[in-house]
Protein backbone atom coordinates (compact mmCIF):
# COMPACT_ATOMS: atom_id res chain seq x y z
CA UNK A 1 -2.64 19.62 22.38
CA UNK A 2 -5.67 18.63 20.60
CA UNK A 3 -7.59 15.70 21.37
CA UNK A 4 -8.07 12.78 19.32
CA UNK A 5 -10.29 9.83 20.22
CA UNK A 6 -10.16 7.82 16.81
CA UNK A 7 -6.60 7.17 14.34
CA UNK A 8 -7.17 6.68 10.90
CA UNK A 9 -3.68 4.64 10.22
CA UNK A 10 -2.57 3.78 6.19
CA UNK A 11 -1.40 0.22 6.02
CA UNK A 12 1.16 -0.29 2.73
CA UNK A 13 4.34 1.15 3.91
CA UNK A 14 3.48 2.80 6.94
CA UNK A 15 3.07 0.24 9.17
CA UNK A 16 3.48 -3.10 6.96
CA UNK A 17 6.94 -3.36 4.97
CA UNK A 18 5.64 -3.48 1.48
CA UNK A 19 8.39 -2.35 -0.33
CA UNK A 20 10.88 -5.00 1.54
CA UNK A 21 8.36 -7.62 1.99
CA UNK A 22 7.49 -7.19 -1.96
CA UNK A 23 11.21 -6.88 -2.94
CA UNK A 24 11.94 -10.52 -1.54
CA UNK A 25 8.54 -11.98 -2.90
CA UNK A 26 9.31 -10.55 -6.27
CA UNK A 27 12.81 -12.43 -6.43
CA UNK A 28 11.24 -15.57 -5.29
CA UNK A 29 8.43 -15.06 -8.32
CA UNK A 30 11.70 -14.40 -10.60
CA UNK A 31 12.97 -17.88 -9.67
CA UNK A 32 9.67 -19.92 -9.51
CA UNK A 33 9.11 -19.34 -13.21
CA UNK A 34 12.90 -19.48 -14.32
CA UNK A 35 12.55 -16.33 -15.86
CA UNK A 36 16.50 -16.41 -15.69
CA UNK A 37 15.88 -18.31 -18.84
CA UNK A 38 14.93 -14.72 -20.93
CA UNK A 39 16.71 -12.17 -18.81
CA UNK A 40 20.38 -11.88 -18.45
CA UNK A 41 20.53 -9.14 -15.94
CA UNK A 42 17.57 -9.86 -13.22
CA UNK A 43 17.54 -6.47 -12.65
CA UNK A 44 16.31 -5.31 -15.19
CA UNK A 45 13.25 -6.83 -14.54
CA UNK A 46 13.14 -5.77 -11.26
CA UNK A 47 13.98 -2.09 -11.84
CA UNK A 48 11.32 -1.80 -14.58
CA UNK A 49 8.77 -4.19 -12.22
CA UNK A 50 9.22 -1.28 -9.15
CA UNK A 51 8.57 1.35 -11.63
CA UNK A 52 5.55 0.58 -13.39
CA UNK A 53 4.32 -0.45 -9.90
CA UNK A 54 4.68 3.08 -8.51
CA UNK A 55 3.08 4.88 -11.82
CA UNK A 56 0.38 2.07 -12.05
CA UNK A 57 -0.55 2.90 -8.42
CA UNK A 58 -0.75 6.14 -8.53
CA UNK A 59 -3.00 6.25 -11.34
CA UNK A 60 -5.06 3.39 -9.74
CA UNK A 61 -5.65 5.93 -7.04
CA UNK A 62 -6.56 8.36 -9.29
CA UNK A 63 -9.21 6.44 -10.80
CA UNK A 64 -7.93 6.51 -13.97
CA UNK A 65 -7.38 2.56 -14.45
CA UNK A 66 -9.08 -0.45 -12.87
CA UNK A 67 -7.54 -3.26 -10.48
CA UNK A 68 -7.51 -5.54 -13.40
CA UNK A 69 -5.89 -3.43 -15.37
CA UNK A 70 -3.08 -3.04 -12.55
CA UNK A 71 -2.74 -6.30 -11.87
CA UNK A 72 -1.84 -7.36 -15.38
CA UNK A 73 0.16 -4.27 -16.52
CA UNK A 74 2.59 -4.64 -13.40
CA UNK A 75 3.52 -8.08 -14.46
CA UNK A 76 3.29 -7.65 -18.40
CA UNK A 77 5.24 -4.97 -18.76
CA UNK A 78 8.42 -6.13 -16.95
CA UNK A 79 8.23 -9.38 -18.77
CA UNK A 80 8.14 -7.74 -22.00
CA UNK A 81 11.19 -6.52 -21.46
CA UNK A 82 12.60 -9.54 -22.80
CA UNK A 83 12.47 -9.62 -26.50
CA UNK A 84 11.34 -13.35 -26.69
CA UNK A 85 8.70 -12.83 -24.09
CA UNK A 86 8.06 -9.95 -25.68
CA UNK A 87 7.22 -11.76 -29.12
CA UNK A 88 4.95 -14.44 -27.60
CA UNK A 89 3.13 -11.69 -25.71
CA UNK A 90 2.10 -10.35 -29.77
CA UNK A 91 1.64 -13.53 -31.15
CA UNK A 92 -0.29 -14.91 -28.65
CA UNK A 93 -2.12 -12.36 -26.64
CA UNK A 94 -4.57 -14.76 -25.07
CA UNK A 95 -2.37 -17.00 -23.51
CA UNK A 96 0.74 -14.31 -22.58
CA UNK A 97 -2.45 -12.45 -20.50
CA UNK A 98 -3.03 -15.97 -18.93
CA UNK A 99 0.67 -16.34 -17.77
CA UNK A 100 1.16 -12.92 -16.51
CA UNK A 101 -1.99 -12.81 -14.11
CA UNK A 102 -0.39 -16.79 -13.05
CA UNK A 103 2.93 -14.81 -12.12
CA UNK A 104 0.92 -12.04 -10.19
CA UNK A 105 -0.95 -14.91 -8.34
CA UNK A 106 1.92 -16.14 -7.16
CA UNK A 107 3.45 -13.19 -6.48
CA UNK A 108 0.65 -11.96 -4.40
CA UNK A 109 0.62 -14.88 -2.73
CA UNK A 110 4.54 -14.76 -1.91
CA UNK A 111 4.10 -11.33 -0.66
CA UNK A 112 1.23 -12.11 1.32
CA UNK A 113 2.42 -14.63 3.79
CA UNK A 114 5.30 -12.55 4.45
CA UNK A 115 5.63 -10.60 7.80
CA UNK A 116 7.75 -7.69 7.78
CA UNK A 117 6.53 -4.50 8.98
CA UNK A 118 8.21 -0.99 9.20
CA UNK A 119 10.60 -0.76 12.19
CA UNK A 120 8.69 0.43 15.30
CA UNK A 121 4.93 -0.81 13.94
CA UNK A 122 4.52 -3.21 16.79
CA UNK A 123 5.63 -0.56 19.28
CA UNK A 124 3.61 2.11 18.31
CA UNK A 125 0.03 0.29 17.95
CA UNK A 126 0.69 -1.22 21.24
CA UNK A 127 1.05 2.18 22.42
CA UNK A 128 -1.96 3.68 20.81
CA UNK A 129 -3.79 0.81 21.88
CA UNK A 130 -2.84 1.13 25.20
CA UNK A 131 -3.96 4.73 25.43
CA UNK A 132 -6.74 3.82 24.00
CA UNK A 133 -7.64 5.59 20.54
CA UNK A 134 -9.82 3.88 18.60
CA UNK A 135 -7.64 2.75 15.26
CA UNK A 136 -8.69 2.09 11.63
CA UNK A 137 -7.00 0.77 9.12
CA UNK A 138 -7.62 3.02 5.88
CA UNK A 139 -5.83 1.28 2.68
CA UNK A 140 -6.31 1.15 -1.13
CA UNK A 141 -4.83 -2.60 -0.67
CA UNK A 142 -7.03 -5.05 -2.71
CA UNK A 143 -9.33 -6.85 -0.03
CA UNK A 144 -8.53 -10.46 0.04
CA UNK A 145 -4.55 -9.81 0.16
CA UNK A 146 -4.72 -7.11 2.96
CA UNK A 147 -6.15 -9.58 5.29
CA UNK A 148 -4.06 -11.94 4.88
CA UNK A 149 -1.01 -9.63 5.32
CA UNK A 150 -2.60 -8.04 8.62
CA UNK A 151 -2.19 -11.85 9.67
CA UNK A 152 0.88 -12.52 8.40
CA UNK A 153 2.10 -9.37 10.47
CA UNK A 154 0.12 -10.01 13.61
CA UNK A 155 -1.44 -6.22 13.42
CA UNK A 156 -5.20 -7.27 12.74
CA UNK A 157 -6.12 -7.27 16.18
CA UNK A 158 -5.26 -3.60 17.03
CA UNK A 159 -7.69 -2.25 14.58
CA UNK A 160 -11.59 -1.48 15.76
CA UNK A 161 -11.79 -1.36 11.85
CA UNK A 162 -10.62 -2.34 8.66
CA UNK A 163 -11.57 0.13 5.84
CA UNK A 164 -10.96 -0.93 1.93
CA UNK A 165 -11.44 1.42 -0.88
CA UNK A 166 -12.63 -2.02 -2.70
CA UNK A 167 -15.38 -1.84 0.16
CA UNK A 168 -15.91 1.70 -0.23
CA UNK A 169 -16.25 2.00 -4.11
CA UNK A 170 -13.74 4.68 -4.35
CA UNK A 171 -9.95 5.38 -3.35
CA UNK A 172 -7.54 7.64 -1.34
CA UNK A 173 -7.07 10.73 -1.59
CA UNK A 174 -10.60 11.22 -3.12
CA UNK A 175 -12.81 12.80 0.23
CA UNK A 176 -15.55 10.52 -0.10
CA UNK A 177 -12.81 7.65 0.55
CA UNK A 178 -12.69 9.59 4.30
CA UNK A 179 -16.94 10.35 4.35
CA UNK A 180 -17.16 6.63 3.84
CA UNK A 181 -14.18 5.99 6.73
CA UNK A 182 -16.03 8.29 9.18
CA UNK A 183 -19.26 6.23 8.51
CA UNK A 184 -17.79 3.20 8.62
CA UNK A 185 -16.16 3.53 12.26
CA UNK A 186 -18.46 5.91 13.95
CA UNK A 187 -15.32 8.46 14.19
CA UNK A 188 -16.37 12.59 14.34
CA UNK A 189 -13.99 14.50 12.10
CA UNK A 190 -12.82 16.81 14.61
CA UNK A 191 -11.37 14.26 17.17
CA UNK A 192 -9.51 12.24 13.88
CA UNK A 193 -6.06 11.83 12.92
CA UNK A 194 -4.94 10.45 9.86
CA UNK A 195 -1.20 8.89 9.70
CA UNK A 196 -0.04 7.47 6.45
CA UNK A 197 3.50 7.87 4.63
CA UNK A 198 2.42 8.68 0.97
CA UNK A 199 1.87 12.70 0.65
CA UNK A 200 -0.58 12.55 -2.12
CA UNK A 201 -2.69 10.07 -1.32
CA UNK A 202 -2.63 9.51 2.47
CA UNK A 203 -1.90 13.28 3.65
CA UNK A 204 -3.63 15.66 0.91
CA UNK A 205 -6.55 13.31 0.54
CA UNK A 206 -6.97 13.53 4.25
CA UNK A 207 -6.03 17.21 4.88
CA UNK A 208 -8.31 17.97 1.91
CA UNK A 209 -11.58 16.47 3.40
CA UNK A 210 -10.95 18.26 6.70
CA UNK A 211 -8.64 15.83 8.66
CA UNK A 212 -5.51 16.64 10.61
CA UNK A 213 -2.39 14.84 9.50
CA UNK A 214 0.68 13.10 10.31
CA UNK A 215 2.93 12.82 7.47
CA UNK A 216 5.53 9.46 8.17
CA UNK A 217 7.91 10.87 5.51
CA UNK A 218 10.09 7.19 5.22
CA UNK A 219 10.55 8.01 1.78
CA UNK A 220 12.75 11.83 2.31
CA UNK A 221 12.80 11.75 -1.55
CA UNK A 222 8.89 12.54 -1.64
CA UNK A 223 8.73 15.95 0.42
CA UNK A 224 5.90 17.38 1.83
CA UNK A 225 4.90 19.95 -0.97
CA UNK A 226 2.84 21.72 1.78
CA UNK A 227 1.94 22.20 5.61
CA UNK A 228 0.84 19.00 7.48
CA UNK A 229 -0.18 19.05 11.22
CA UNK A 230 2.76 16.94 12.18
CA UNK A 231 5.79 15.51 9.99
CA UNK A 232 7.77 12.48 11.59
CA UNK A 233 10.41 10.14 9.92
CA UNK A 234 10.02 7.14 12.69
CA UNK A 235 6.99 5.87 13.64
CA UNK A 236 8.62 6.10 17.14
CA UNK A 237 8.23 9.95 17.08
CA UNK A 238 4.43 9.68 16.27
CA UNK A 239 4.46 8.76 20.44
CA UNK A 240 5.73 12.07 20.99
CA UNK A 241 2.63 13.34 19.83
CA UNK A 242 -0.42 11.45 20.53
């Protein structure tokens, strides 16, 4: 088996419980503002909320829209699925824009202080600590909230690094994301792994600027859509292979 020195490791959903943690933050946001008051079904807020989230990130990833943009689009357009919300939000623009990035501040800050992480996480960077890889934390996670969820976990002290696209000026899967990783942690290509669960971003960004690959498909719905060096569905099995 090839040797690796250094892991490149995604953090969202590979190792931290985004989805759960961010499913249980987003009710709590739902009942700090009362927004039962203009939305008879809660779900449909948080149906809509999870999937603009998923089509805002991906195109965040892409490049093709900014953080601020995100951050206000998330919230905005689930709220405007209530027709009255919906009305304030075109009669007064100013102020709707003011309210929506106060329910994302809370709701970032909700999500994170919370502590979940995917089953096995503690196990398996204990493990790869142990055996002593070198591990970096590669995310597109805005800064100041990945830090404090890497506490609220307990994970921050496995990593030698901790490597933003916010720091680097560009995000996964673009290559330069991975030049800028290498730089940043000293790592040689050749001895790297990367291990992240989203296929496009994570694993084809990675693959694509000369890295091997573990693919944690935890989401079976999202195939691999083409080779990867290794494909697990439990972080467990990943110490099976390294």
């Amino acid at each position: 088996m090839k040797q690796y020195t250094d892991i490149f490791i995604d953090f969202d959903d590979t190792l931290y419980d985004t989805h759960g943690n961010a499913d249980i933050a987003l009710r709590e946001t739902f009942e700090y503002f009362n927004l039962g008051q203009y939305f008879d079904n809660p779900q449909v807020f948080y149906d809509d909320y999870w999937q603009t989230n998923i089509d805002l990130w991906s195109r965040y990833a892409k490049g093709e829209i900014t953080r601020d943009y995100l951050i206000v689009e998330r919230f905005r357009h689930p709220l405007c699925k209530s027709e009255e919300l919906r009305v304030k939000s075109e009669t007064s623009a100013d102020a709707f824009q003011a309210y929506t990035l106060h329910v994302s501040d809370v709701f970032l800050d909700y999500c994170s202080n919370k502590p979940g992480v995917v089953e096995g996480a503690h196990e398996l960077m204990d493990y790869l600590k142990q055996k002593a890889y070198r591990l970096h934390m590669a995310s597109n996670g805005f800064h100041e909230v990945q830090y404090k969820k890497l506490d609220a976990c307990g994970l921050r002290h496995h990593f030698d690094s901790i490597i933003l696209s916010e720091d680097a000026g560009i995000n996964k899967p673009d290559p330069r994301f991975f030049e800028y990783a290498l730089r940043q942690s000293g790592a040689q290509k050749a001895a790297t792994i990367m291990i992240g669960d989203n296929f496009q971003t994570d694993i084809l960004g990675a693959k694509r600027a000369g890295f091997d690959t573990i693919f944690f498909n935890r989401w079976p719905e999202f195939p691999a859509s083409e080779p990867v060096n290794y494909e697990v569905t439990s972080l467990k099995e990943i110490m099976n292979i390294l």
